[in-house]
N, C-alpha and C. Protein backbone atom coordinates (compact mmCIF):
# COMPACT_ATOMS: atom_id res chain seq x y z
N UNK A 1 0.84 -1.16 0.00
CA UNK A 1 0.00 0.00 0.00
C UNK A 1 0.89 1.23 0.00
N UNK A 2 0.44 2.40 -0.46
CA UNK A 2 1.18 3.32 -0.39
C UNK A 2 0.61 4.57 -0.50
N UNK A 3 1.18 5.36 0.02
CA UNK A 3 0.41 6.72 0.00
C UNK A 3 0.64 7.72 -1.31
N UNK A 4 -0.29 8.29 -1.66
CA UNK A 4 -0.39 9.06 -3.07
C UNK A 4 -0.11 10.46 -2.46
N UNK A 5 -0.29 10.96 -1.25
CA UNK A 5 -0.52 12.43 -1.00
C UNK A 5 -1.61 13.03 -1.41
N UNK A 6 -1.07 14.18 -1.87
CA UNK A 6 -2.21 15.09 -2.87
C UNK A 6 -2.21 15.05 -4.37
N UNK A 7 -1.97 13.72 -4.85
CA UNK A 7 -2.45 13.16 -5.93
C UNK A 7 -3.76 14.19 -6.40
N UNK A 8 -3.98 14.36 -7.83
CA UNK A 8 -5.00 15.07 -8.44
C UNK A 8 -6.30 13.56 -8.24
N UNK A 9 -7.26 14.38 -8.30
CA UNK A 9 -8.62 13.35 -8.16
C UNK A 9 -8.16 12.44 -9.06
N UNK A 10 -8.50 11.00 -8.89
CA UNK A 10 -9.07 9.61 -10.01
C UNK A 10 -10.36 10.08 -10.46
N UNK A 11 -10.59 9.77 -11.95
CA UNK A 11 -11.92 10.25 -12.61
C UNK A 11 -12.80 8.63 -12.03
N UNK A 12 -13.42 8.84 -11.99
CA UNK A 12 -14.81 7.86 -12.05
C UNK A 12 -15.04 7.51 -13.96
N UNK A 13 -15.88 6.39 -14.01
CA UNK A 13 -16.92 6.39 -15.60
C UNK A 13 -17.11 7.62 -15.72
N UNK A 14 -18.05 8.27 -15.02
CA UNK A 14 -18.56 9.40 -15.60
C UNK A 14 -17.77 10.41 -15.90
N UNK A 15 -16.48 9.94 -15.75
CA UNK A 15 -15.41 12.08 -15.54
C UNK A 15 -15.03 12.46 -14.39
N UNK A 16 -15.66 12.42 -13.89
CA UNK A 16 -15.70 13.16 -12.46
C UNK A 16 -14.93 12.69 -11.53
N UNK A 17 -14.22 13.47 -11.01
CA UNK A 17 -12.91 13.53 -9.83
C UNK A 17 -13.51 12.92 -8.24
N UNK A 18 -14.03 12.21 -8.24
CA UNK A 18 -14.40 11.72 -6.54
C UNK A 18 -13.23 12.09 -5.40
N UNK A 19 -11.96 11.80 -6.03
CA UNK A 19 -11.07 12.18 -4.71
C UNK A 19 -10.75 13.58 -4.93
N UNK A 20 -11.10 14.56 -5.71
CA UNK A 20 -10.41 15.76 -5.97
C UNK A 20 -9.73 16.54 -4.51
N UNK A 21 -11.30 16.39 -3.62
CA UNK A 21 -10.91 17.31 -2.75
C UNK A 21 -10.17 16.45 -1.52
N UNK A 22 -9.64 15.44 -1.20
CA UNK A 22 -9.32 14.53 -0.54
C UNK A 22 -8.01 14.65 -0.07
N UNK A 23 -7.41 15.11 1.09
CA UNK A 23 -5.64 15.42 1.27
C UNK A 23 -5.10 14.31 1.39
N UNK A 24 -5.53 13.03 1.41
CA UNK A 24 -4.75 12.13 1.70
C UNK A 24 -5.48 11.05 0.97
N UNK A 25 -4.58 10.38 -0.19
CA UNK A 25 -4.98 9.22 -1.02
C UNK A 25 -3.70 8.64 -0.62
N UNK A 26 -4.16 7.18 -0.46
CA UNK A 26 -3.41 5.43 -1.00
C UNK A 26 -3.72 4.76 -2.06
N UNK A 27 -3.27 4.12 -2.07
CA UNK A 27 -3.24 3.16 -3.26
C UNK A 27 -2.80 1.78 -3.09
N UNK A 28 -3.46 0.79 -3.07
CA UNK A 28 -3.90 -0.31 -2.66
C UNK A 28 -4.14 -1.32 -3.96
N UNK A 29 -3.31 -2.54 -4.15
CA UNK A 29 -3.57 -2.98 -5.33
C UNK A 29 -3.93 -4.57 -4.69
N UNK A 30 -5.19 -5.10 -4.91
CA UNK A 30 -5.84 -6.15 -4.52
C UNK A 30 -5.57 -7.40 -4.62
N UNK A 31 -5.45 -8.19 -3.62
CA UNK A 31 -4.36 -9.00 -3.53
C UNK A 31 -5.13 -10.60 -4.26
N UNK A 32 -4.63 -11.48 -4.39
CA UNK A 32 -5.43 -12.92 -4.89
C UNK A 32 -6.76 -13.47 -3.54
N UNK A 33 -5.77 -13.45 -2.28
CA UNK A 33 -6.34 -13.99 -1.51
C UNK A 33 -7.30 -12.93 -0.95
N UNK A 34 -7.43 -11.78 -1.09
CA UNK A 34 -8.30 -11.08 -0.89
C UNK A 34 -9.50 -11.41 -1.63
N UNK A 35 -9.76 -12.28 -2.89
CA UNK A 35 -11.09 -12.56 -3.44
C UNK A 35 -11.93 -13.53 -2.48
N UNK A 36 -13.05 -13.37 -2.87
CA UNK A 36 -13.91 -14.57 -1.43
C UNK A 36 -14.06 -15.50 -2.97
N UNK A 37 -15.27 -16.34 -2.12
CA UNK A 37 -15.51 -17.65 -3.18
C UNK A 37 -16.41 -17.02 -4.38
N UNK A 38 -16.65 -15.41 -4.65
CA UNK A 38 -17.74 -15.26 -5.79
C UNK A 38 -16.66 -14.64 -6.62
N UNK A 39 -15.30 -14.30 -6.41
CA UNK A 39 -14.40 -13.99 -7.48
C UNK A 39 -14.21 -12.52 -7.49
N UNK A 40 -15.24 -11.98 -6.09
CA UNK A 40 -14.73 -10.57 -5.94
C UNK A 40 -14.40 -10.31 -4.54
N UNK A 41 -13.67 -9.29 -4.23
CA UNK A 41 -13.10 -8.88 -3.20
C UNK A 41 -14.02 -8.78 -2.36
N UNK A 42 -13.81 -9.68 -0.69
CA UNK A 42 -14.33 -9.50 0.22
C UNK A 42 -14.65 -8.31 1.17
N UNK A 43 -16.28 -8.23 1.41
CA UNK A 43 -16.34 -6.95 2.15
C UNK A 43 -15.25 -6.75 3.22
N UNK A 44 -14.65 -7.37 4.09
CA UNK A 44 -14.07 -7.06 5.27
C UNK A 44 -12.78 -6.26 4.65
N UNK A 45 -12.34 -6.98 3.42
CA UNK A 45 -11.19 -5.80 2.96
C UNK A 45 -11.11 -4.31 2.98
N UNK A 46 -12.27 -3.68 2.26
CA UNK A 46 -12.87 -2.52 2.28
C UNK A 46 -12.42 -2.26 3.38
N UNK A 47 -12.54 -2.69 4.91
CA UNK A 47 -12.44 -1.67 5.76
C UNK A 47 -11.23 -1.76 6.41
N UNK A 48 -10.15 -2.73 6.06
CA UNK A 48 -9.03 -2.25 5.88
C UNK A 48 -8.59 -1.58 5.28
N UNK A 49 -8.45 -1.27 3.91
CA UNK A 49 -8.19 -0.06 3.28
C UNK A 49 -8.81 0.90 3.97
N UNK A 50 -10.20 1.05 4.24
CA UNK A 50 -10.35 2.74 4.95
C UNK A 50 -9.53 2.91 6.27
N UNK A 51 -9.40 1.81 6.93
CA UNK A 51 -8.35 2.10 8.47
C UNK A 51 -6.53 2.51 7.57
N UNK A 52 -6.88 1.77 6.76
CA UNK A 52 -5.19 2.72 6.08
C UNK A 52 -5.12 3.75 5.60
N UNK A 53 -6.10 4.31 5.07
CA UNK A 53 -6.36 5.98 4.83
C UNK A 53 -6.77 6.67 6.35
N UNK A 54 -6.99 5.85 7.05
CA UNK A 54 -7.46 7.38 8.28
C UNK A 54 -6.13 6.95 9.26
N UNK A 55 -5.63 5.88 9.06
CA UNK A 55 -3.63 5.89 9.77
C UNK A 55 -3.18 7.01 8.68
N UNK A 56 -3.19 6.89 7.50
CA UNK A 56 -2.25 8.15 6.68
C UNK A 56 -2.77 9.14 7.02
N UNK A 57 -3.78 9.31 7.39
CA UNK A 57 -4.27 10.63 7.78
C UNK A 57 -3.69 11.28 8.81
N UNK A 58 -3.86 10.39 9.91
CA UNK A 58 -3.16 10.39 11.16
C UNK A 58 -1.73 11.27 11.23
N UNK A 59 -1.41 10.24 10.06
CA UNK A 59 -0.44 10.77 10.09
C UNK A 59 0.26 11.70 9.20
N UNK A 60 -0.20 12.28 8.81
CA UNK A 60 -0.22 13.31 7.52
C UNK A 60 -0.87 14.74 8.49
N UNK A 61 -1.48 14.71 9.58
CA UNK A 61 -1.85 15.60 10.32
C UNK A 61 -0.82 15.87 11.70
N UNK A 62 0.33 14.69 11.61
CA UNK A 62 1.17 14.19 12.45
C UNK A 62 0.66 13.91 13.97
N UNK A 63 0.01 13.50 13.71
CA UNK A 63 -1.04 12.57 14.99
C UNK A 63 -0.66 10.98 15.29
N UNK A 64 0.64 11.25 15.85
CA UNK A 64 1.53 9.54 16.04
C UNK A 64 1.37 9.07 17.13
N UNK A 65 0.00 9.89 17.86
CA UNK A 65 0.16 9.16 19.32
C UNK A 65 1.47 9.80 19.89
N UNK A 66 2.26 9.25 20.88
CA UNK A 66 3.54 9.11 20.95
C UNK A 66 3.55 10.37 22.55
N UNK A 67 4.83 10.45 22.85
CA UNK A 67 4.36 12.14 23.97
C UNK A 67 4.39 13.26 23.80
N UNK A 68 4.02 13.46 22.29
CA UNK A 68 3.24 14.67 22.71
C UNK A 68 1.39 14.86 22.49
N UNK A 69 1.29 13.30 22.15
CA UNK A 69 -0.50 13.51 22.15
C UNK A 69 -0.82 12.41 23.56
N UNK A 70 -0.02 12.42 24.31
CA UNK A 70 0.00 11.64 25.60
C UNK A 70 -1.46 11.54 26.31
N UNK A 71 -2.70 10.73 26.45
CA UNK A 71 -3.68 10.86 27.13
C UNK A 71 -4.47 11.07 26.03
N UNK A 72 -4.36 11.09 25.00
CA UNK A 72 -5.49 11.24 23.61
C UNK A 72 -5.08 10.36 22.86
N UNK A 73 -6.44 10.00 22.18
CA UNK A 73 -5.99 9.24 21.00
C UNK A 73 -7.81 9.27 20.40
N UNK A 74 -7.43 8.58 19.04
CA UNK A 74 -8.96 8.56 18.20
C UNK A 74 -8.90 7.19 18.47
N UNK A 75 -10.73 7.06 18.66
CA UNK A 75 -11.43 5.68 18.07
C UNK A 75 -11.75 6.03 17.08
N UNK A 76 -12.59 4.54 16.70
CA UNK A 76 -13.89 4.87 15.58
C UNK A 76 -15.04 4.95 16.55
N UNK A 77 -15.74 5.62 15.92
CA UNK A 77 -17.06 6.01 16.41
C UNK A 77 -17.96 5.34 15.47
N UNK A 78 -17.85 5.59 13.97
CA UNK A 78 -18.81 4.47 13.40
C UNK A 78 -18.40 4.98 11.94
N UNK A 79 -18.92 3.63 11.61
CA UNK A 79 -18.22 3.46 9.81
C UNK A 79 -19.24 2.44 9.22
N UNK A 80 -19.60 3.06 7.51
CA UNK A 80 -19.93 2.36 6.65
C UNK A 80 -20.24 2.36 5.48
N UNK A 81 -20.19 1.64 4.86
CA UNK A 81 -19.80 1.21 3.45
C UNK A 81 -21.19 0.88 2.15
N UNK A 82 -21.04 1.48 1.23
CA UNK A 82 -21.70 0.92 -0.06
C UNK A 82 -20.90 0.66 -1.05
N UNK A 83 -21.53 -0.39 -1.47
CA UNK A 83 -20.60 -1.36 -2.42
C UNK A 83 -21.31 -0.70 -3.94
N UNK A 84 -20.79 0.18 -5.09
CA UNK A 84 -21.35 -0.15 -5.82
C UNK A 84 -20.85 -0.42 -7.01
N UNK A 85 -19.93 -1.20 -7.09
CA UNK A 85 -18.94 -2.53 -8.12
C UNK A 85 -18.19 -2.91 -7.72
N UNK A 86 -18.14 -4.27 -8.32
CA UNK A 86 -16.97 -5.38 -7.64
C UNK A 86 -15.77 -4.87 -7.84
N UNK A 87 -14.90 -5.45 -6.98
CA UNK A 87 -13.59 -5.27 -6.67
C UNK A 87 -12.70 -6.32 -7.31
N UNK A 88 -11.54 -6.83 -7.82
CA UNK A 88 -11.52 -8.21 -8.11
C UNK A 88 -10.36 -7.93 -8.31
N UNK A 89 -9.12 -9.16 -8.39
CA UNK A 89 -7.67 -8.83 -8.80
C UNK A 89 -7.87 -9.10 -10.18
N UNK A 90 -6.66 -8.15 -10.83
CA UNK A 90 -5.67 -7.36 -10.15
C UNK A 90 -5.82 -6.02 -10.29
N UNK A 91 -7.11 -5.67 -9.36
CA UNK A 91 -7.83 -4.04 -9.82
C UNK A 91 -6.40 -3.33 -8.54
N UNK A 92 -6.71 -2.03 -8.66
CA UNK A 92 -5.79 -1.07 -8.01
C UNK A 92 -6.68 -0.06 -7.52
N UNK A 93 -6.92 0.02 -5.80
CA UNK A 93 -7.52 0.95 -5.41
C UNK A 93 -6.85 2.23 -5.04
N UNK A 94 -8.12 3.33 -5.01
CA UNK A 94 -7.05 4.68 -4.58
C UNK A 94 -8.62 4.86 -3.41
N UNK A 95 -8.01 4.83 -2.16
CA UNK A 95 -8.90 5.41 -0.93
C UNK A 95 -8.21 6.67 -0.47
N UNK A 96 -9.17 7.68 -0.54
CA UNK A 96 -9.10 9.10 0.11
C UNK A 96 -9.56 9.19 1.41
N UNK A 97 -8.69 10.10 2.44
CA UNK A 97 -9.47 10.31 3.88
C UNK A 97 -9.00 11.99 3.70
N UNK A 98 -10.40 12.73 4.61
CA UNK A 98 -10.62 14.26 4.84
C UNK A 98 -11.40 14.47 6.01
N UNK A 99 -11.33 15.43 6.55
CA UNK A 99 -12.03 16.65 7.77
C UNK A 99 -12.83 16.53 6.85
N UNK A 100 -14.26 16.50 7.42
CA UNK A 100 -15.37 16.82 6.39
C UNK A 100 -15.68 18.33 7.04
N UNK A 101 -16.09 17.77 8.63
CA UNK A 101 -16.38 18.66 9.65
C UNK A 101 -16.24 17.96 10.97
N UNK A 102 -15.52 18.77 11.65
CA UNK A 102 -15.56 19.15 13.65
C UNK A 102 -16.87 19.21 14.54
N UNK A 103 -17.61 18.24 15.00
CA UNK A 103 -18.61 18.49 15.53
C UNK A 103 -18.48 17.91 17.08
N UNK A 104 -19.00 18.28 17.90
CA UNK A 104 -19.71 17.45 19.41
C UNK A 104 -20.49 16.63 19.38
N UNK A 105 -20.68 14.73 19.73
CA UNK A 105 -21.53 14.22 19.29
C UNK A 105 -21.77 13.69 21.24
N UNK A 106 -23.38 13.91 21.46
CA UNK A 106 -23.59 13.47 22.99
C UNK A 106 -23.15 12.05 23.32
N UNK A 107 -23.55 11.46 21.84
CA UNK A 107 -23.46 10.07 22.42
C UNK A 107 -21.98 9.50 22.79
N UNK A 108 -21.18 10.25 22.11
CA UNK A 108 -19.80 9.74 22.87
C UNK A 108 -19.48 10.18 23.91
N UNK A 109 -19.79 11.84 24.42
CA UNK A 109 -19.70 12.63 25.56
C UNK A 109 -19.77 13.97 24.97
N UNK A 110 -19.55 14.71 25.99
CA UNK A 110 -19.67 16.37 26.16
C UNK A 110 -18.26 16.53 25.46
N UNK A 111 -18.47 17.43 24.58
CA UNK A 111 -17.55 18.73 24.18
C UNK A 111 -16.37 17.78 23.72
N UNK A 112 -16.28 16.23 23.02
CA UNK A 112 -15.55 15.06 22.20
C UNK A 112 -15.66 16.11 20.93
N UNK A 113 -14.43 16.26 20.63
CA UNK A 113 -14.43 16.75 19.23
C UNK A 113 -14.94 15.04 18.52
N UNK A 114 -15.34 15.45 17.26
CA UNK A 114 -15.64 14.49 16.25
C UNK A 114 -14.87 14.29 15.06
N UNK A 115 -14.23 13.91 14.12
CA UNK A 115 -14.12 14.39 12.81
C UNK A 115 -14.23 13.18 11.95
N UNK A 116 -15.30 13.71 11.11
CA UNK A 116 -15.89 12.70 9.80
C UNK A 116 -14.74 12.63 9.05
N UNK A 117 -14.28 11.77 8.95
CA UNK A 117 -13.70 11.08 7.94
C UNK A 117 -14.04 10.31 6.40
N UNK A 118 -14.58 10.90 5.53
CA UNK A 118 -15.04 10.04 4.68
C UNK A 118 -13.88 9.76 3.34
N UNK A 119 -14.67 8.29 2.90
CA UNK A 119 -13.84 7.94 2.34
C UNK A 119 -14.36 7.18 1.21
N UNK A 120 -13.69 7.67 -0.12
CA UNK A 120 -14.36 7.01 -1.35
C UNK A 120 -13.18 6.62 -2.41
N UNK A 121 -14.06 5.39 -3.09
CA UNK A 121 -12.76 5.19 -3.81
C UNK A 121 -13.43 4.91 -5.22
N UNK A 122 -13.12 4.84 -6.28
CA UNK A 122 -14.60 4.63 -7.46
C UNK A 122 -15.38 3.86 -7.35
N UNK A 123 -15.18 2.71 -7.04
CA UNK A 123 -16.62 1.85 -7.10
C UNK A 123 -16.85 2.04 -5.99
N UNK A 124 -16.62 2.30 -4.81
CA UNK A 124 -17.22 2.52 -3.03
C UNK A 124 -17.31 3.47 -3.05
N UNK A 125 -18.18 3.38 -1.57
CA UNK A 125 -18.70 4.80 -1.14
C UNK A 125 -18.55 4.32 0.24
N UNK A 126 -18.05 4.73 1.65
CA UNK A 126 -18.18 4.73 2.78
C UNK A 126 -17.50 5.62 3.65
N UNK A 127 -17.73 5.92 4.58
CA UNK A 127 -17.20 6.90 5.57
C UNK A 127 -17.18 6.34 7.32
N UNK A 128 -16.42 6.60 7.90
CA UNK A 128 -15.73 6.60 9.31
C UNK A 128 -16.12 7.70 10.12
N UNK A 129 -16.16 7.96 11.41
CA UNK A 129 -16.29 9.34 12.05
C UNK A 129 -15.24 8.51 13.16
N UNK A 130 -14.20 9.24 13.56
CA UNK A 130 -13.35 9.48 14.10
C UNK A 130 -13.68 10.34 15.41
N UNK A 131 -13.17 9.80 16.85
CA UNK A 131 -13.34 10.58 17.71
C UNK A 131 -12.03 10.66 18.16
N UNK A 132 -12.01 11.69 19.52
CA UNK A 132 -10.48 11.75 19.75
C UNK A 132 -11.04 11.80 21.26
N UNK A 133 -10.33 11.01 22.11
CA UNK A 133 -10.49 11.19 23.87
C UNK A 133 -9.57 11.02 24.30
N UNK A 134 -9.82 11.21 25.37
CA UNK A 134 -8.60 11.34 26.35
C UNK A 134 -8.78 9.41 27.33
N UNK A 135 -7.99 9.47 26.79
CA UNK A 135 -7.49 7.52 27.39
C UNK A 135 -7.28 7.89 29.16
N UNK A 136 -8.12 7.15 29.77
CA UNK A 136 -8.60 6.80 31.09
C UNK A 136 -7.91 5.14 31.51
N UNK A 137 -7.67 4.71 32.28
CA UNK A 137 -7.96 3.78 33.03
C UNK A 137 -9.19 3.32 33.94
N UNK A 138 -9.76 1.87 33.52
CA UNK A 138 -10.65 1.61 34.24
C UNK A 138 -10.78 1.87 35.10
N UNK A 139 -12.55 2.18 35.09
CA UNK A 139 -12.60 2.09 37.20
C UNK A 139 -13.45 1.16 36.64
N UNK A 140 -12.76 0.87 38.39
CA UNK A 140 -14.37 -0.91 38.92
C UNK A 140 -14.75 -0.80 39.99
N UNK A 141 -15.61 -0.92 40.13
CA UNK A 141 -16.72 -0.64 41.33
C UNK A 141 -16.17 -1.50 42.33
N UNK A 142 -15.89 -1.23 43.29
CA UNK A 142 -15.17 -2.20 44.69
C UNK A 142 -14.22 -2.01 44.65
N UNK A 143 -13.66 -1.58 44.47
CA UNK A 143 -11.92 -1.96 44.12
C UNK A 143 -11.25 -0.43 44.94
């Protein structure tokens, strides 16, 4: 896999640039054993490639964890995918990750930055939302 950078958009059939606006493209070329038994690439792949565009992201924003983001780090918050054409070797993907937008979402907590991550590649369509918290140690009740 490898990172493209700011590669100019991949056209789609129709023309059209899907990654145009995207700061961070890979490129991903589909492996044999990645086909399932119908001769196209298994869903679970897909979301490896998007966890490798939102690590380049990561790190393209220089977000390595490490000490100076000591006590933070991103989950996923939630991700998903439309399939709309097969995948199959020896196709060559290009997955884009971007800030869509910064929001507060309750259900993770108060004042959690958010950031949508979406991510498309020509035949897919799916997106990630990314949270960032501050890493706790359990509590347990009794203890």
């Amino acid at each position: 896999m490898a990172a493209v950078g700011d590669t100019p958009g991949v056209p789609d059939r129709d023309g059209l640039s899907l990654l145009a606006d995207f700061h961070v493209i890979i490129e991903a070329r589909v492996a044999w054993g990645e086909m399932d038994a119908f001769a196209h690439v298994n869903n679970a792949v897909y979301f490896r490639w998007f966890e490798s565009a939102r690590i380049a992201y990561l790190e393209r924003i220089d977000f390595t964890g490490g000490a100076a983001h000591a006590g933070v780090g991103p989950i996923l918050h939630s991700t998903h995918c439309r399939f709309r054409r097969p995948l199959a070797y020896p196709d060559v993907v290009r997955v884009g990750a971007r800030t869509v937008e910064l929001a507060d979402d309750p259900t993770v907590g108060p004042g959690v930055p958010l950031s949508p991550v979406a991510v498309v590649e020509e035949r897919t369509l799916g997106e990630a939302v990314q949270a960032f918290m501050e890493r706790r140690k359990p509590e347990f009740k009794g203890e």
